[in-house]
Structure formats: structure tokens, C-alpha cells
Protein backbone atom coordinates (compact mmCIF):
# COMPACT_ATOMS: atom_id res chain seq x y z
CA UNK A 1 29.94 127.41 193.95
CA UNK A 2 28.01 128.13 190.52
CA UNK A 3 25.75 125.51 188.98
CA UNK A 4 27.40 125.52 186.09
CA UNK A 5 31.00 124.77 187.95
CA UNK A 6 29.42 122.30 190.21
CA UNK A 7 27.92 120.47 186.11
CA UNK A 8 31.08 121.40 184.82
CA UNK A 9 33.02 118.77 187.68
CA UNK A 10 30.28 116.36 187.80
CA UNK A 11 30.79 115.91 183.74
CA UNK A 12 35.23 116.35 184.02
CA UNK A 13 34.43 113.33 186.74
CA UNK A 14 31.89 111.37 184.74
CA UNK A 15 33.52 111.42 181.31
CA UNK A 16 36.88 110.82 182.90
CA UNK A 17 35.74 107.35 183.60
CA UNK A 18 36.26 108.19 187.68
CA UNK A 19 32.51 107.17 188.69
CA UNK A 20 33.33 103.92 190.59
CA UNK A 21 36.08 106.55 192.73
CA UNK A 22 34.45 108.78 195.50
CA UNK A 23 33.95 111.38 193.78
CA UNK A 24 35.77 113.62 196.73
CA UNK A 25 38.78 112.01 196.62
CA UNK A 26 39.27 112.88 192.98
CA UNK A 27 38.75 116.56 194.08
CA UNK A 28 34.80 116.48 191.95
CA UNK A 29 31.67 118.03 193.32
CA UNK A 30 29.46 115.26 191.65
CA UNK A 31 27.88 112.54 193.69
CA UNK A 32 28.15 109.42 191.64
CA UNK A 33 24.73 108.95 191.07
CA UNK A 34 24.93 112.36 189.13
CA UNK A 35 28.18 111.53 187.31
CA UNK A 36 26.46 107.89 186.05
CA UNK A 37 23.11 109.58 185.24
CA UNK A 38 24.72 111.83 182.86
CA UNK A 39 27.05 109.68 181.35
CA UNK A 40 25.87 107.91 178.40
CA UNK A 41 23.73 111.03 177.41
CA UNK A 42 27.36 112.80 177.31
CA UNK A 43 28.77 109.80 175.08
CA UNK A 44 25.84 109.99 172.72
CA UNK A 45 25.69 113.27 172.22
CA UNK A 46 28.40 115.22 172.88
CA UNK A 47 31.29 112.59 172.19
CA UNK A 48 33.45 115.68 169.85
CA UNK A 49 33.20 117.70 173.07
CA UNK A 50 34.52 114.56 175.34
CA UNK A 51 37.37 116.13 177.58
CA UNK A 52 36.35 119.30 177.78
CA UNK A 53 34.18 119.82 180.64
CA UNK A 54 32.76 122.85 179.97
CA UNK A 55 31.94 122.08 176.28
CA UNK A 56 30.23 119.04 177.26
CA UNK A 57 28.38 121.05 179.43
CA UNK A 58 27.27 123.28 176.61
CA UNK A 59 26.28 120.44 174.10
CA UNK A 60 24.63 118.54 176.91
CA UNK A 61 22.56 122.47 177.94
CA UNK A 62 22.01 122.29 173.86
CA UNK A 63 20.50 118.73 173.76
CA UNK A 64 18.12 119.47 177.05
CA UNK A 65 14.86 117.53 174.80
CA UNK A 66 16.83 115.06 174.10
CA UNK A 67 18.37 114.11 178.05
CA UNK A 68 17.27 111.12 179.95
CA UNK A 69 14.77 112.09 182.41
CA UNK A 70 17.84 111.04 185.04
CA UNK A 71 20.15 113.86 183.54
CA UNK A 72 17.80 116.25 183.23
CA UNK A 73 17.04 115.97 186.77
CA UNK A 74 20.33 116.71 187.42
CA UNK A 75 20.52 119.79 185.78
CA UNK A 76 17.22 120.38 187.10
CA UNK A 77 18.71 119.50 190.48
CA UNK A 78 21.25 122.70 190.00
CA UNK A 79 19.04 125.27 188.77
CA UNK A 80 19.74 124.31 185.16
């Protein structure tokens, strides 16, 4: 699986308020750790894009000096 696909589930599963469900069951590639490290970054700055997974993606890749240090690890974490 791609880095981007496995960011692109981690952020469908995060901003789709499933973080306290195994992430698994709900068919996501993101542990939850990931999911809540990138959470509020994806609220505060990409909160237009909110439902789209792959645009959050994008704005979130577009505000990469502005991530928390957790976030950024993630992305980090995939090759990002």
C-alpha cells in the first residue's frame, strides 16, 4: 500500500471522529495514535477540506512548517 493511501485512511479515520474505534474494525490503516496526532492539525488547518481524505491530505502536505512535531512524524513515519 502507498504512503499516501495508508495518510489518506489514517486522516478519512481521524476526521471521521472514529479514533476511540480500532481502527481495523472500521476497515482504516491508521493506528490511533496516528489518527489523534494528526487530528487537531487537520481541524486547524484544513477544516474547508474536512471529508475529503485526500484533500486533507494535500492541505495538511501544504502546511508541513506549520504540523505538530507529532504529525509530522507521522508523515515522516510514511516516507512523507
Amino acid at each position: 500500500m502507498s504512503p499516501q493511501l495508508v495518510l489518506a485512511t489514517i486522516m478519512l479515520a481521524t476526521l471521521g471522529g472514529l479514533s476511540s474505534v480500532p481502527a481495523f474494525a472500521q476497515g482504516h490503516m491508521g493506528t490511533p495514535q496516528e489518527q489523534k496526532a494528526c487530528s487537531r492539525d487537520a481541524s486547524r488547518f484544513c477544516r474547508k477540506e474536512l471529508g475529503n481524505d485526500m484533500a486533507v491530505q494535500g492541505c495538511l502536505q501544504a502546511n508541513r512548517a506549520k504540523l505538530s512535531q507529532a504529525c509530522s512524524k507521522v508523515f515522516q513515519s510514511h516516507g512523507m
